[in-house]
N, C-alpha and C. Protein backbone atom coordinates (compact mmCIF):
# COMPACT_ATOMS: atom_id res chain seq x y z
N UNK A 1 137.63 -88.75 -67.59
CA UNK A 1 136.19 -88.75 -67.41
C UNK A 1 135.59 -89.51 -68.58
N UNK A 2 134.47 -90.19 -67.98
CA UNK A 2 133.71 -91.29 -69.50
C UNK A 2 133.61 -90.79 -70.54
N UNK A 3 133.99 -89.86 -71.48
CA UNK A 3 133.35 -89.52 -72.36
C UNK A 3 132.53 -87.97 -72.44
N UNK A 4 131.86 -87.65 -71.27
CA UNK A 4 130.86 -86.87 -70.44
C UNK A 4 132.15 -85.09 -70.51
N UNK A 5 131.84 -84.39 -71.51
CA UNK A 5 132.41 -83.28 -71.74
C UNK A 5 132.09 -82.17 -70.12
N UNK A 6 132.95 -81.48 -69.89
CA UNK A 6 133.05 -80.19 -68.81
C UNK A 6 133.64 -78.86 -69.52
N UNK A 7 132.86 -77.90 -69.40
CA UNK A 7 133.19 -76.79 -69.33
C UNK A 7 134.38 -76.08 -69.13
N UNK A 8 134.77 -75.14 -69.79
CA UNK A 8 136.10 -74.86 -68.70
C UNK A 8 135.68 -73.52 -67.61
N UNK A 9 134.08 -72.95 -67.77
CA UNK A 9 133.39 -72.50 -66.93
C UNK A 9 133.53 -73.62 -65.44
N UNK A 10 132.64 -74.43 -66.01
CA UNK A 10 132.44 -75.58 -65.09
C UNK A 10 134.12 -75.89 -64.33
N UNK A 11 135.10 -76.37 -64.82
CA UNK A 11 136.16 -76.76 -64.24
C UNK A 11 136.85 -75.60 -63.41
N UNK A 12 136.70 -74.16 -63.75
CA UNK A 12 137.24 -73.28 -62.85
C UNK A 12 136.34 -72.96 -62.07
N UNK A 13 134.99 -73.40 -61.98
CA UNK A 13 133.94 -73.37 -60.67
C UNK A 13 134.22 -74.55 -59.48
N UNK A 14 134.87 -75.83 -60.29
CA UNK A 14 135.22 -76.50 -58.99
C UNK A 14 136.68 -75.96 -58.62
N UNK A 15 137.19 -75.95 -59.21
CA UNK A 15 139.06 -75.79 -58.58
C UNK A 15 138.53 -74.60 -57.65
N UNK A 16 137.96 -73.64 -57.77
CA UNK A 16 137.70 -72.71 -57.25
C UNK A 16 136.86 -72.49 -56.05
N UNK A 17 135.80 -73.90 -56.22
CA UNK A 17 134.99 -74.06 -54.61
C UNK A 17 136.35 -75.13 -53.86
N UNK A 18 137.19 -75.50 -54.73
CA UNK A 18 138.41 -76.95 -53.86
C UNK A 18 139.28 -76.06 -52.95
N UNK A 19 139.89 -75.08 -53.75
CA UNK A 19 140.83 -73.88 -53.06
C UNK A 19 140.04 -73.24 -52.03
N UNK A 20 138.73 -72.60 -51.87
CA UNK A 20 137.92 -72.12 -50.88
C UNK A 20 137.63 -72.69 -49.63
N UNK A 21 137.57 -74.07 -50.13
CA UNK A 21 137.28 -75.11 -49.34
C UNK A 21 138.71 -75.05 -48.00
N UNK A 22 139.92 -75.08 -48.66
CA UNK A 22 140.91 -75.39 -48.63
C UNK A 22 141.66 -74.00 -47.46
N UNK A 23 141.32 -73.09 -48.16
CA UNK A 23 141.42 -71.92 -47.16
C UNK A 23 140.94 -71.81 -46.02
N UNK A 24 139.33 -71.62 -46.22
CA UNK A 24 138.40 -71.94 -44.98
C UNK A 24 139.00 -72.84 -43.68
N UNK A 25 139.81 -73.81 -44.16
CA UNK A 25 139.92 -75.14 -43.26
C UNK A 25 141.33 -74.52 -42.61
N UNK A 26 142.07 -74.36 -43.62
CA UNK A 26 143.83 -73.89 -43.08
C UNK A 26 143.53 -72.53 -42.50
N UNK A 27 142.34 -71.89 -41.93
CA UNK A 27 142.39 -70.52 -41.40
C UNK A 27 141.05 -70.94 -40.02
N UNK A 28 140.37 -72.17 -40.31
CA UNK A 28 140.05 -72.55 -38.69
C UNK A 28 138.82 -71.69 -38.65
N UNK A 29 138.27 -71.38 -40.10
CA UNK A 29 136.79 -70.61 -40.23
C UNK A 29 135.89 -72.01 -40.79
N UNK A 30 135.61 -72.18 -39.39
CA UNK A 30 134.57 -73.66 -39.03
C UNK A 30 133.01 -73.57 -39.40
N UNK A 31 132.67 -72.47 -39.44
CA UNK A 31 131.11 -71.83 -39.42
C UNK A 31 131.22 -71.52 -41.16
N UNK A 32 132.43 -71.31 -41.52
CA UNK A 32 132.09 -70.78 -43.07
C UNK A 32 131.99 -72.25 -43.86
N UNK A 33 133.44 -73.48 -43.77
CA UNK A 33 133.92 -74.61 -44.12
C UNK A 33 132.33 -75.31 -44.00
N UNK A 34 131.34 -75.24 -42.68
CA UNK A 34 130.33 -76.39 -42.61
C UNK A 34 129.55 -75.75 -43.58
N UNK A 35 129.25 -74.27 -43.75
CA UNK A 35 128.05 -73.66 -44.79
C UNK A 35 128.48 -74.50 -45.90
N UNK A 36 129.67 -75.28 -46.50
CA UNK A 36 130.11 -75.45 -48.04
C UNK A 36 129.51 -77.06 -47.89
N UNK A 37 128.95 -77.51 -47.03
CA UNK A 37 128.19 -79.28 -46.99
C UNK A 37 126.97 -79.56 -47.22
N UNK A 38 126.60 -80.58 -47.57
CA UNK A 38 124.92 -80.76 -47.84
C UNK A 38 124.99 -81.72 -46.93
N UNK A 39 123.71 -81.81 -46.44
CA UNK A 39 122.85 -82.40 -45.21
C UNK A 39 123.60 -84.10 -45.12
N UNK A 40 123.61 -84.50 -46.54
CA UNK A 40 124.05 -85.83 -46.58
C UNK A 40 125.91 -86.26 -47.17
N UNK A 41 126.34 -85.62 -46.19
CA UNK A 41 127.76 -85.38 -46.44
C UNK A 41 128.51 -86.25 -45.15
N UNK A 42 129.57 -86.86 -45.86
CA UNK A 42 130.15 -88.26 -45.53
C UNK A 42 131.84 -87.79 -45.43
N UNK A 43 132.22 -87.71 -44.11
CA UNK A 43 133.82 -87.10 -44.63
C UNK A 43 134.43 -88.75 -44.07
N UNK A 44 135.66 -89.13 -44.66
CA UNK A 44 136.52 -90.64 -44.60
C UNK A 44 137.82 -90.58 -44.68
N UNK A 45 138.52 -90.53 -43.52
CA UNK A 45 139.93 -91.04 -43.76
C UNK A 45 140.09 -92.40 -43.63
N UNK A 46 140.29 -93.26 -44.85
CA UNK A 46 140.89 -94.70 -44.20
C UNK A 46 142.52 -94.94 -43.69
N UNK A 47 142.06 -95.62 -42.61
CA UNK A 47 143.43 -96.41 -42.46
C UNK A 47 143.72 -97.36 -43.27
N UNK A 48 145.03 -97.17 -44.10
CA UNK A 48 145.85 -97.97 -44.95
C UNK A 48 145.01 -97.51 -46.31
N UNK A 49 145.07 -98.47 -47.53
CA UNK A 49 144.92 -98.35 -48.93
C UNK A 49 143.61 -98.78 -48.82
N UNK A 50 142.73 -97.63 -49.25
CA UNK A 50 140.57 -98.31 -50.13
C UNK A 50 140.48 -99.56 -50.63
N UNK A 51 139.70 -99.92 -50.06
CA UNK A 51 139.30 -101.13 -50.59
C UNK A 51 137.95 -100.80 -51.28
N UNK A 52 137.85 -101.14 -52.73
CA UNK A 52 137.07 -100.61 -53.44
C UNK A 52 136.03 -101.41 -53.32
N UNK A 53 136.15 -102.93 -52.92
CA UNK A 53 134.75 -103.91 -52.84
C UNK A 53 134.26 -103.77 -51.55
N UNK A 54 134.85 -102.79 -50.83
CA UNK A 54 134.09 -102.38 -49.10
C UNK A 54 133.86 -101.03 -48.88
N UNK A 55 132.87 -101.05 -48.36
CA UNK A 55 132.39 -99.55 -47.69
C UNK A 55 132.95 -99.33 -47.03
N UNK A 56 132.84 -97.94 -46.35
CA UNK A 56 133.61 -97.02 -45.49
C UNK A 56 133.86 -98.06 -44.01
N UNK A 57 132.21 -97.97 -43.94
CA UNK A 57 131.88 -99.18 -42.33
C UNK A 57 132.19 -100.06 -42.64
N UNK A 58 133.27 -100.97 -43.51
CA UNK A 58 133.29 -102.36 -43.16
C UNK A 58 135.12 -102.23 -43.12
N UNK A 59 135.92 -100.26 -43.18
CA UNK A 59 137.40 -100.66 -42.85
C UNK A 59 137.62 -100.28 -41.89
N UNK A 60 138.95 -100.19 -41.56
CA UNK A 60 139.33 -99.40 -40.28
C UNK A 60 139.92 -98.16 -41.22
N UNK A 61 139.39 -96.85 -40.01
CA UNK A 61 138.92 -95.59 -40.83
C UNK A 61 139.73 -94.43 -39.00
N UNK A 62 140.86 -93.61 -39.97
CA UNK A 62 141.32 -92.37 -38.93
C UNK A 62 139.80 -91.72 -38.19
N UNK A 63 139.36 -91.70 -39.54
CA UNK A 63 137.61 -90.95 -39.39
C UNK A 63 136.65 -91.18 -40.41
N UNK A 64 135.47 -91.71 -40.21
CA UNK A 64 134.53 -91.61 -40.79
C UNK A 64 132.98 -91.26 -40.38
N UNK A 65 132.92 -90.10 -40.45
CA UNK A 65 132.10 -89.02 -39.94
C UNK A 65 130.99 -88.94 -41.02
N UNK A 66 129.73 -89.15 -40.57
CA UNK A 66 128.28 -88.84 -41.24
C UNK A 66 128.14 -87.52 -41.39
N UNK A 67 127.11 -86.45 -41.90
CA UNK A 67 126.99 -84.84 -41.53
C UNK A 67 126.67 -84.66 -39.92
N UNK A 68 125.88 -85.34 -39.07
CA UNK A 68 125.62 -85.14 -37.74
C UNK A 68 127.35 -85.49 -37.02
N UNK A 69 127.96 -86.24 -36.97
CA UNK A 69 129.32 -86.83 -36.57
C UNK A 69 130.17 -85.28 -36.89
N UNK A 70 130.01 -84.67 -38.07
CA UNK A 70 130.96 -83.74 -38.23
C UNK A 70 130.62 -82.51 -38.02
N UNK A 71 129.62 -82.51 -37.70
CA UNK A 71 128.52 -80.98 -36.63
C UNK A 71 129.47 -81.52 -35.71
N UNK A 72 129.63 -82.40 -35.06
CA UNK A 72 129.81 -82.51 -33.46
C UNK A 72 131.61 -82.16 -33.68
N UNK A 73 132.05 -82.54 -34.32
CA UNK A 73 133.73 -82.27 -34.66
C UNK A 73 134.07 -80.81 -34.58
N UNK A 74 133.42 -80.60 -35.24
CA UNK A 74 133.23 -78.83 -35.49
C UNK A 74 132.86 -78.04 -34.48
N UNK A 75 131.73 -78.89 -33.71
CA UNK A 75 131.01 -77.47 -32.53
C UNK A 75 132.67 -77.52 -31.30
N UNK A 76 133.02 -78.98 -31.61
CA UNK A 76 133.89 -79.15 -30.53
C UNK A 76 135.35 -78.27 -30.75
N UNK A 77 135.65 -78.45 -32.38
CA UNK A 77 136.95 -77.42 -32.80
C UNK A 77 136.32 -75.69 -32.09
N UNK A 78 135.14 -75.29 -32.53
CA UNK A 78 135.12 -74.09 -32.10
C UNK A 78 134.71 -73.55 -30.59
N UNK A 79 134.97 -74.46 -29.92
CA UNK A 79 134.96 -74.14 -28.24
C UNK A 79 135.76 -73.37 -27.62
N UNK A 80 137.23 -73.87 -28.11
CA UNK A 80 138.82 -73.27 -28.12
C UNK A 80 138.92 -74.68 -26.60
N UNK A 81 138.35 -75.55 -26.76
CA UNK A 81 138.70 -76.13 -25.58
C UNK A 81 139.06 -77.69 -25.70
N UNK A 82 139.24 -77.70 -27.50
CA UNK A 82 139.71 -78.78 -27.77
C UNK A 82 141.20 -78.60 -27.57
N UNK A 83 142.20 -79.17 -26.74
CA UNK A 83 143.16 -79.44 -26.19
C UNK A 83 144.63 -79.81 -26.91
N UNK A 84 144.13 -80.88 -28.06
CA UNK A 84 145.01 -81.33 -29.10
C UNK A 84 145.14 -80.33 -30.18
N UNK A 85 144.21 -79.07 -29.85
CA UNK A 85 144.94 -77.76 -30.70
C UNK A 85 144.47 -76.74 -30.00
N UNK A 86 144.98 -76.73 -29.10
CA UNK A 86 145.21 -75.00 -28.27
C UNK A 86 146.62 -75.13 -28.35
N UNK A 87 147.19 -73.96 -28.46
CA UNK A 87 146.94 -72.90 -29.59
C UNK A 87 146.44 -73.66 -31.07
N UNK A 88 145.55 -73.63 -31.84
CA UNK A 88 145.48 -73.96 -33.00
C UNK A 88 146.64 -74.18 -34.09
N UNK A 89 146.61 -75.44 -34.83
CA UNK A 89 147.31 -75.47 -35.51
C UNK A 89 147.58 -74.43 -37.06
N UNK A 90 148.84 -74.07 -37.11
CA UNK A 90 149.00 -72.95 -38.47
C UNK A 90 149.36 -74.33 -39.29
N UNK A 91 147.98 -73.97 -40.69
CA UNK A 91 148.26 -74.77 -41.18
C UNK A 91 148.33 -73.96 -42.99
N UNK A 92 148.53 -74.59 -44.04
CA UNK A 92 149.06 -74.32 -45.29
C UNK A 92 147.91 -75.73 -45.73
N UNK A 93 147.15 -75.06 -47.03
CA UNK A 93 147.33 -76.98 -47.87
C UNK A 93 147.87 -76.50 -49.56
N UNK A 94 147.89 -77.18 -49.78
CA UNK A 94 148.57 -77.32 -51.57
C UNK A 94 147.42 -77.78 -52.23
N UNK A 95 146.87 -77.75 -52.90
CA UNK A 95 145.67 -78.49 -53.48
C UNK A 95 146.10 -78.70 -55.40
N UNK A 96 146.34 -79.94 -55.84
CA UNK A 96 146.81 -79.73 -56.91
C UNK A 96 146.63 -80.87 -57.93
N UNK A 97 147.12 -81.25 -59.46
CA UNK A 97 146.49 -82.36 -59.88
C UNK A 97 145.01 -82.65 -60.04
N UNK A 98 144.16 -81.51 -59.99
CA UNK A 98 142.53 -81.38 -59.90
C UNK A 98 141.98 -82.60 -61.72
N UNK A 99 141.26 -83.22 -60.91
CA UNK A 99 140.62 -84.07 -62.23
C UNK A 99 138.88 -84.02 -62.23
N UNK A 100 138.42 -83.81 -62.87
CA UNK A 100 136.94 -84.21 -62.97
C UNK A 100 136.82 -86.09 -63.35
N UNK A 101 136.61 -86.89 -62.29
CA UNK A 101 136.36 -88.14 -62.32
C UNK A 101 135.35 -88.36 -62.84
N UNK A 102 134.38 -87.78 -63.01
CA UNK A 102 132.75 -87.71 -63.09
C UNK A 102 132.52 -87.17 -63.31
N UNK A 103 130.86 -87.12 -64.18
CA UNK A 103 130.01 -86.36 -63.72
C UNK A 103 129.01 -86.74 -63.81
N UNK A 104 127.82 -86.37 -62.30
CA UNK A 104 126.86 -86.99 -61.51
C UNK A 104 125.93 -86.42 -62.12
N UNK A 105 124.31 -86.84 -61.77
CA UNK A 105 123.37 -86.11 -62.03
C UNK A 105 123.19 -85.18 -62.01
N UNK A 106 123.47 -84.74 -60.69
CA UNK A 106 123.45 -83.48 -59.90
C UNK A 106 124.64 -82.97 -59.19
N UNK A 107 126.18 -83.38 -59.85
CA UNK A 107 127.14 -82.65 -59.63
C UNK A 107 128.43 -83.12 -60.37
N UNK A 108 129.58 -83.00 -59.28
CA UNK A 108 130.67 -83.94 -59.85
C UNK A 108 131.31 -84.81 -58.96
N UNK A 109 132.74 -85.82 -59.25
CA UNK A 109 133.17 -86.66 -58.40
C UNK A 109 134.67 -86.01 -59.21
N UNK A 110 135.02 -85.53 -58.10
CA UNK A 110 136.55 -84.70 -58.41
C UNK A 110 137.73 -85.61 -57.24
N UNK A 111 139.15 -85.38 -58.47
CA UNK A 111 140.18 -86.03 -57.37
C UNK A 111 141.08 -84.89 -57.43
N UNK A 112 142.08 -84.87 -56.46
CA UNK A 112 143.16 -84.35 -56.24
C UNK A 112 143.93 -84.82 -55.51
N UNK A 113 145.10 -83.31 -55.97
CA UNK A 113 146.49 -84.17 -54.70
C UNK A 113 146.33 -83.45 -53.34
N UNK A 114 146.83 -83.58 -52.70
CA UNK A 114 147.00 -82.35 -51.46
C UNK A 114 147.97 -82.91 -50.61
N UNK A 115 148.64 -81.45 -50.23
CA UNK A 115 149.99 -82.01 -49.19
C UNK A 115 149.05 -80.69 -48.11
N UNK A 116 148.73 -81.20 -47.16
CA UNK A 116 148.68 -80.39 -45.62
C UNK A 116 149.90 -80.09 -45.12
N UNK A 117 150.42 -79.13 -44.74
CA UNK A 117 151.51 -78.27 -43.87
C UNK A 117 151.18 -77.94 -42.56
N UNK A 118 151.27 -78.56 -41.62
CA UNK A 118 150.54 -78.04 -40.04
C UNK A 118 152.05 -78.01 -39.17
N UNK A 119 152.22 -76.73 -38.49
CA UNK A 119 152.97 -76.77 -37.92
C UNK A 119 152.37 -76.90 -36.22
N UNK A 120 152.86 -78.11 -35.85
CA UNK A 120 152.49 -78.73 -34.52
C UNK A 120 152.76 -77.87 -32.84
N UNK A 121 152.37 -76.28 -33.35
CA UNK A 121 152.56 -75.22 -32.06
C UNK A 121 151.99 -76.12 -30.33
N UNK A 122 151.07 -76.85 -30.43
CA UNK A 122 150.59 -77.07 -29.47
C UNK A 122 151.32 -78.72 -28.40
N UNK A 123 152.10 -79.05 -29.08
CA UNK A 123 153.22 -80.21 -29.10
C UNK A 123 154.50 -79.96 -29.45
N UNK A 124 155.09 -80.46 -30.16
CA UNK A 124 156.66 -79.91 -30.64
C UNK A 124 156.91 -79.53 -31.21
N UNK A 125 156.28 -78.34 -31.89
CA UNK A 125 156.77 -77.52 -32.46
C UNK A 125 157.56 -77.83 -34.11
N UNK A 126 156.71 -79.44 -33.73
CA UNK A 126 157.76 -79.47 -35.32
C UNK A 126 156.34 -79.50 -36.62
N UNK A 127 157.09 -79.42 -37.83
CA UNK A 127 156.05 -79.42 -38.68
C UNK A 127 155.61 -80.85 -39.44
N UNK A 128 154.57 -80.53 -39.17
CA UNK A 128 154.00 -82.18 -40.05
C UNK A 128 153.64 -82.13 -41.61
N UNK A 129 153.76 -83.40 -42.36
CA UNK A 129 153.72 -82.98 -43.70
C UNK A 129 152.44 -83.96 -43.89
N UNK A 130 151.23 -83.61 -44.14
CA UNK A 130 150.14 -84.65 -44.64
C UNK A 130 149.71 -84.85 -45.99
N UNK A 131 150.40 -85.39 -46.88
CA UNK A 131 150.49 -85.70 -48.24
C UNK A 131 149.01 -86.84 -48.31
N UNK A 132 148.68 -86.68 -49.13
CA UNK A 132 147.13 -87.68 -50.21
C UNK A 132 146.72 -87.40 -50.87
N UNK A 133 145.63 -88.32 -51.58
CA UNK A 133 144.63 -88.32 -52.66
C UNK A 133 143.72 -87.38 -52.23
N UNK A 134 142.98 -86.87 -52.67
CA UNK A 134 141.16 -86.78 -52.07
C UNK A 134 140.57 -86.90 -53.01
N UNK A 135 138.96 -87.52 -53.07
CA UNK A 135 137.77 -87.64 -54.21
C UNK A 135 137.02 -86.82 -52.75
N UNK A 136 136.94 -85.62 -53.55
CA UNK A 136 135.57 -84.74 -53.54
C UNK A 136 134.08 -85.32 -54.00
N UNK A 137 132.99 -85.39 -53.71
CA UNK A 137 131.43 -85.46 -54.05
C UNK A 137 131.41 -84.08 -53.90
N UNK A 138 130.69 -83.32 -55.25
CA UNK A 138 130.08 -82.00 -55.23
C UNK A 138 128.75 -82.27 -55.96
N UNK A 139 128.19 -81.53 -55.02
CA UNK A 139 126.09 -81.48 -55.68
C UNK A 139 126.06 -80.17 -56.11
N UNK A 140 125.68 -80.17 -57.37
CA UNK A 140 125.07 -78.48 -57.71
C UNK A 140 124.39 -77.82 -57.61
N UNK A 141 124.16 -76.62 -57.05
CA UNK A 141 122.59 -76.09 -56.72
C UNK A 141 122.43 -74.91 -57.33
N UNK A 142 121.45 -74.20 -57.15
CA UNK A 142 121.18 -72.98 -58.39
C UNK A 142 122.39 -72.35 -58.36
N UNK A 143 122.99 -71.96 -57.37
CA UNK A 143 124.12 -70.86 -57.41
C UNK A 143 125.70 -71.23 -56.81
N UNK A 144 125.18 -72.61 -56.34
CA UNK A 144 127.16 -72.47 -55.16
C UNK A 144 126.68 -74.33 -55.65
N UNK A 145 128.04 -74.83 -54.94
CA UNK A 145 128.71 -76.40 -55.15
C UNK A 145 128.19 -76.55 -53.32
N UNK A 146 127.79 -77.97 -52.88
CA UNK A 146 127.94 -78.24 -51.84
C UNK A 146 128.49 -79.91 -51.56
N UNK A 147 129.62 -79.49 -50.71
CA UNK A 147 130.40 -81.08 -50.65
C UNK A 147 129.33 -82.59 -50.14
N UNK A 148 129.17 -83.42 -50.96
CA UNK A 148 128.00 -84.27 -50.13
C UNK A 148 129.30 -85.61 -49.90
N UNK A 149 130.85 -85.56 -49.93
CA UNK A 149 131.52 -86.63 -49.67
C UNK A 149 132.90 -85.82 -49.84
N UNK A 150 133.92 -86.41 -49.00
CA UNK A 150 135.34 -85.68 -49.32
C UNK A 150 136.15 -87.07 -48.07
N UNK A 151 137.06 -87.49 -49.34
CA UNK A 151 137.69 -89.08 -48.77
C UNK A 151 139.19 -88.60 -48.92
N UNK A 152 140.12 -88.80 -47.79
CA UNK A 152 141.52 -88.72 -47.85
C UNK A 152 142.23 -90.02 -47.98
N UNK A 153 143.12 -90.22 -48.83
CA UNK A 153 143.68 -91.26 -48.68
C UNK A 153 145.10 -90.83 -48.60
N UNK A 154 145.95 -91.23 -47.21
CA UNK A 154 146.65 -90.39 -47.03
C UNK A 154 148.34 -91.16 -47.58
N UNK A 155 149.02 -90.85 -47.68
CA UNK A 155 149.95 -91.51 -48.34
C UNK A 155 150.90 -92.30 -47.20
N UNK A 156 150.33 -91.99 -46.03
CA UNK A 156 151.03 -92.35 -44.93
C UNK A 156 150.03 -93.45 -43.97
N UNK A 157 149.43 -93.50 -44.75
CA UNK A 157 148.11 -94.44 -43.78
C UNK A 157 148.30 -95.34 -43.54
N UNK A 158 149.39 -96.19 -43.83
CA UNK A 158 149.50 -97.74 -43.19
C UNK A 158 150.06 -97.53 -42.33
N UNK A 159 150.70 -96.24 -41.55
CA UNK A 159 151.68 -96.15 -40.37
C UNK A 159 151.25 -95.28 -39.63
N UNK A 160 151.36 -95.10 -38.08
CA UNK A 160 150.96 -94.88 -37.06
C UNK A 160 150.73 -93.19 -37.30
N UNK A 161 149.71 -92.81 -36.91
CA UNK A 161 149.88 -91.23 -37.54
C UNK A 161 149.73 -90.72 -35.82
N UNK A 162 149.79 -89.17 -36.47
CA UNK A 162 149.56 -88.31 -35.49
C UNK A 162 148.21 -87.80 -35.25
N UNK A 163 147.87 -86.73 -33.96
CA UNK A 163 146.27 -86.41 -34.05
C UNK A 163 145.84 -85.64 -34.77
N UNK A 164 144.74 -86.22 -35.12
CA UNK A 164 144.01 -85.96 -36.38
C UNK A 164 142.94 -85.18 -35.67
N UNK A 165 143.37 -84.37 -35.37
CA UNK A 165 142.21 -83.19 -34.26
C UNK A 165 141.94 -81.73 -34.87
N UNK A 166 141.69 -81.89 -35.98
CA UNK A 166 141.80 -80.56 -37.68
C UNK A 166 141.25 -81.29 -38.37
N UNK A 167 140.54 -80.49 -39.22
CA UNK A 167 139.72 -80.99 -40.44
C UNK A 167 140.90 -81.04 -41.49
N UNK A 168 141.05 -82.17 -42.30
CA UNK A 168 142.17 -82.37 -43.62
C UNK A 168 141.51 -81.78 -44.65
């Protein structure tokens, strides 16, 4: 981080909204996971390696979902009638390597590692391993962290993946 000192209050308030985050998602509590977003929240998987001199809209992207785009992801996960996970996927994540990249006006720009564990019940039964980066955007507000960006870069992204029908 530039220079720009953190807390170790502060640093066990994010690891601690990252792991929450992280639970919420691997337990398919969709209504709790959207309460943790602010209005102007941007989720991005690119296909292949970031290109740092291009925006999200100018790569080819698994997903790149605005906050309205990922209301609609969500209302659709909690129907039970999304198809590419009935039965829902049992999933695990690892969340680890936590860095404070930043820090924003009004929050932080955090990286990590994460390996996803989804075992593929609704297809073959076999287990998938989703290893990446992520940079978190967190905004601070009087009392809780809210995600306003969360980017996967997956370690497998230049090659043909599987469905991406779960929040990473």
């Amino acid at each position: 981080m530039s220079g720009q000192q953190i807390t170790d209050a502060e640093f066990r308030a994010i690891e601690q909204f990252l792991f929450l985050e992280a639970r919420l998602a691997d337990e398919s509590r969709y209504e709790e996971w959207e309460a943790l977003l602010a209005d102007d929240m941007h989720y991005w998987v690119p296909a292949g390696s970031v290109d740092t001199t291009a925006g999200p809209g100018e790569q080819l992207s698994y997903i790149n979902d605005n906050r309205a785009r990922l209301g609609t992801r969500l209302r659709q996960l909690r129907t039970g009638k999304r198809h590419a996970q009935t039965p829902v996927s049992p999933m695990r994540r690892i969340v680890s390597n936590i860095e404070v990249l930043e820090r924003l006006d009004d929050g932080f720009r955090i990286g990590s590692n994460v390996v996803v564990y989804e075992l593929a019940v609704q297809a073959t039964g076999t287990l998938r391993l989703w290893p990446g980066r992520v940079t978190h955007g967190l905004r601070r507000t009087a009392d809780e962290f809210l995600m306003t960006s969360k980017t996967i870069e997956l370690v497998t992204a230049g090659l043909a993946q599987h469905n991406l029908a779960f929040l990473l």
